[in-house]
N, C-alpha and C. Protein backbone atom coordinates (compact mmCIF):
# COMPACT_ATOMS: atom_id res chain seq x y z
N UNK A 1 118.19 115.01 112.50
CA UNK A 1 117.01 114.32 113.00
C UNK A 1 116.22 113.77 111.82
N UNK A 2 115.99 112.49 111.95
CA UNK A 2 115.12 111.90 110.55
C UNK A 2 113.73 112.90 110.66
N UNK A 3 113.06 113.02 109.47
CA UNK A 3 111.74 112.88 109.68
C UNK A 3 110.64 111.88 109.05
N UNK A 4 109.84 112.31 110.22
CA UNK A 4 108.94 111.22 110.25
C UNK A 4 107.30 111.58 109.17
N UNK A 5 108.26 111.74 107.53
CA UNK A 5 107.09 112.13 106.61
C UNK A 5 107.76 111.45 105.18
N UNK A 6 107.69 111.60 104.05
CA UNK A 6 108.16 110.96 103.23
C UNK A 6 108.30 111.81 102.87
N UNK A 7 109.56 111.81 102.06
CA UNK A 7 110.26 113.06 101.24
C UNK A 7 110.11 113.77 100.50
N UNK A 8 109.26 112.31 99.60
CA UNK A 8 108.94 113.52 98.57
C UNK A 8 107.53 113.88 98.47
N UNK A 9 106.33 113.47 99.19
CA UNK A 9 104.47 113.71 99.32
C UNK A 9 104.28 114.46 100.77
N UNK A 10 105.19 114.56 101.71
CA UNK A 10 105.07 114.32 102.88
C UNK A 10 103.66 113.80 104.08
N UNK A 11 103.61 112.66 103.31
CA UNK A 11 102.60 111.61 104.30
C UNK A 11 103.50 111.04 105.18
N UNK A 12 102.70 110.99 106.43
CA UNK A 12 103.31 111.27 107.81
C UNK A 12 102.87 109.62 107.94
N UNK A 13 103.70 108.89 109.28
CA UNK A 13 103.73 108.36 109.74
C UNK A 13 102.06 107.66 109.98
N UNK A 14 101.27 108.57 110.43
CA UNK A 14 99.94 108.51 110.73
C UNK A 14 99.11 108.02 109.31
N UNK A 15 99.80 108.60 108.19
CA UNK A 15 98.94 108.40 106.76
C UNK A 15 99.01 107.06 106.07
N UNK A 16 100.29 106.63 106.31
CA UNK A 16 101.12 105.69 105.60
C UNK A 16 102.14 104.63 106.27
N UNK A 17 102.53 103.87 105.67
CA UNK A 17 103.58 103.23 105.92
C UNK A 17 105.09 103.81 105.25
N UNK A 18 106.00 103.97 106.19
CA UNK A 18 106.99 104.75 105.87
C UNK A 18 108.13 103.88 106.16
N UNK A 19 109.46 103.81 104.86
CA UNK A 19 110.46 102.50 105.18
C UNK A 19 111.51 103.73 105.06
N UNK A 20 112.63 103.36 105.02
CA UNK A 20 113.57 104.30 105.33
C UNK A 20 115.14 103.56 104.57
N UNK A 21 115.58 104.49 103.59
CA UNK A 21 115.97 104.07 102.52
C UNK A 21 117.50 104.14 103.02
N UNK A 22 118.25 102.32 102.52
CA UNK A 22 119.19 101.70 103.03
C UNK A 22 120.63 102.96 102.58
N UNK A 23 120.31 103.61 101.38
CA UNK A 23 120.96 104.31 100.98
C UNK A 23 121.49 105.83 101.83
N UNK A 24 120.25 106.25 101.35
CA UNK A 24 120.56 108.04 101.59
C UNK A 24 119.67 107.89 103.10
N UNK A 25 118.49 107.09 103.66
CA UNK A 25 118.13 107.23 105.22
C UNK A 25 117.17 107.90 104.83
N UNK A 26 116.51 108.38 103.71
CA UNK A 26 115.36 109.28 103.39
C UNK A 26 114.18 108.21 103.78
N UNK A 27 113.07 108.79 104.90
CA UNK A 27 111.86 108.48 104.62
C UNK A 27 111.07 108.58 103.58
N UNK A 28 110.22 106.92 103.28
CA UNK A 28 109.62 107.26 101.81
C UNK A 28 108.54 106.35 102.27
N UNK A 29 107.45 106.61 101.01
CA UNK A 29 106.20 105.78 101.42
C UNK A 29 105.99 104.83 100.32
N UNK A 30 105.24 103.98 100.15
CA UNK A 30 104.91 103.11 99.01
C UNK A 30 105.02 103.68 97.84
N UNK A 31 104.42 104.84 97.19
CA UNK A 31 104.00 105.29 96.19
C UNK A 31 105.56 106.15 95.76
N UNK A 32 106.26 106.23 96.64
CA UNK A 32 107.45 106.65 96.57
C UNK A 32 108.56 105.85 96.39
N UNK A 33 108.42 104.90 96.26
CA UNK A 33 109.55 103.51 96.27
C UNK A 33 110.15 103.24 95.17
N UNK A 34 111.46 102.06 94.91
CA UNK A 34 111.67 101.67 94.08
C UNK A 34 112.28 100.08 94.80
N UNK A 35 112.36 99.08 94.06
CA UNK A 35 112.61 97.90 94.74
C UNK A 35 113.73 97.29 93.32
N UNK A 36 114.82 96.96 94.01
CA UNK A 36 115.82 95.99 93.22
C UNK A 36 116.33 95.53 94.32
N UNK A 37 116.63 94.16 93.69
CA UNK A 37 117.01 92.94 94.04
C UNK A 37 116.01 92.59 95.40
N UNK A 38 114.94 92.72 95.67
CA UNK A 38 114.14 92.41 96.63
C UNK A 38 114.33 93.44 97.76
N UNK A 39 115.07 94.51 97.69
CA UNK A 39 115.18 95.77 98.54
C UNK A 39 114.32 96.62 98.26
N UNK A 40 113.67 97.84 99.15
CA UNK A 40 113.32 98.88 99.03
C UNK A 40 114.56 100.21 99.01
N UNK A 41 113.85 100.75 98.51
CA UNK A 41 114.91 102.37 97.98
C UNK A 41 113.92 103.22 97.65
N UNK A 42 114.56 104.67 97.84
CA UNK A 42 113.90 105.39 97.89
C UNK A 42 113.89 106.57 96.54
N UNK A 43 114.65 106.03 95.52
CA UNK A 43 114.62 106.28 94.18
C UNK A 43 115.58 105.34 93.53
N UNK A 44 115.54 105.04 91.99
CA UNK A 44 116.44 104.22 91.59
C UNK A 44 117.98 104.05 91.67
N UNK A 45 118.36 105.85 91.61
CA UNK A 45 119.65 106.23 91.63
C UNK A 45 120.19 106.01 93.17
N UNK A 46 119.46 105.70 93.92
CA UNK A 46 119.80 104.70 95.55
C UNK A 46 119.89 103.77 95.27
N UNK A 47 119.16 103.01 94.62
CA UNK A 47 119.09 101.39 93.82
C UNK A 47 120.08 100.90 93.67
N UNK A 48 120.91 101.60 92.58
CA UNK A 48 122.20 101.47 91.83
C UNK A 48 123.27 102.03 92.25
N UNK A 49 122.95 102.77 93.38
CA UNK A 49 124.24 103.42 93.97
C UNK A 49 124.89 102.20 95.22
N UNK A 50 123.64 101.73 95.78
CA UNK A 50 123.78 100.60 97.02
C UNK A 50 124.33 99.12 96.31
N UNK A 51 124.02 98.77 94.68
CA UNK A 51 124.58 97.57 94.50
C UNK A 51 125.56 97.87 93.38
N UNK A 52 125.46 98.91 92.59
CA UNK A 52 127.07 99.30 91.96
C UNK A 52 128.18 99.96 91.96
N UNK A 53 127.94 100.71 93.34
CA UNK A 53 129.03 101.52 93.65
C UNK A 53 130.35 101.14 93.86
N UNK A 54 131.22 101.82 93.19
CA UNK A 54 132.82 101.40 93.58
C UNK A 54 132.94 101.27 95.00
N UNK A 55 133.79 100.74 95.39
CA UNK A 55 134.46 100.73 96.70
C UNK A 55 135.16 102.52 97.44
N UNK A 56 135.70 102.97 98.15
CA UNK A 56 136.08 104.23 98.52
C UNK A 56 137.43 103.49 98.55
N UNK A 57 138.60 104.38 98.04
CA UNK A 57 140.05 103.81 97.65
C UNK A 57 140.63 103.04 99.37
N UNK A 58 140.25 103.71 100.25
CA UNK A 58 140.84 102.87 101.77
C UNK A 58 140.46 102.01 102.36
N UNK A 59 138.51 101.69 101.14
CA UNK A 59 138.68 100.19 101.55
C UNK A 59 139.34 99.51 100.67
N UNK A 60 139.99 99.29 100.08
CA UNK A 60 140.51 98.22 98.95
C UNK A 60 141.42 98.10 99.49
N UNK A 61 141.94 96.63 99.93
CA UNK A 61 143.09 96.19 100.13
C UNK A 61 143.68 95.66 99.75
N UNK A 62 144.95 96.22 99.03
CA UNK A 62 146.21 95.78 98.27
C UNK A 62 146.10 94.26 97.85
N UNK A 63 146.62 93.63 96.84
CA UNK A 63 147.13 92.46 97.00
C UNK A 63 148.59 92.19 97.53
N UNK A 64 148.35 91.25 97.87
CA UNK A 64 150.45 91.21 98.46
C UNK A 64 150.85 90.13 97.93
């Protein structure tokens, strides 16, 4: 079940504005953010995990 507080201050829904990070799904609030390439994230190492991560070996498909 998500919750509805930010992860890491826990300001609630009611306190703040809360976005919900493309990465890990962690609720976070402004003061908690990080932004690359015009995205929100909810620390950097989400940042860089969402635009440099390898592929997982079964998506890569062969050349033929």
């Amino acid at each position: 079940m998500l919750q509805d507080s930010c992860f890491e201050c826990q300001k609630t829904s009611d306190e703040t504005q809360l976005s919900k990070c493309p990465t890990c799904h962690k609720q976070f609030c402004e003061d908690h953010s990080h932004r690359m390439s015009g995205r929100w994230f909810c620390s950097r190492g989400c940042a860089q995990h969402f635009f440099f991560s390898e592929p997982d070996e079964e998506d890569v498909v062969p050349d033929e």
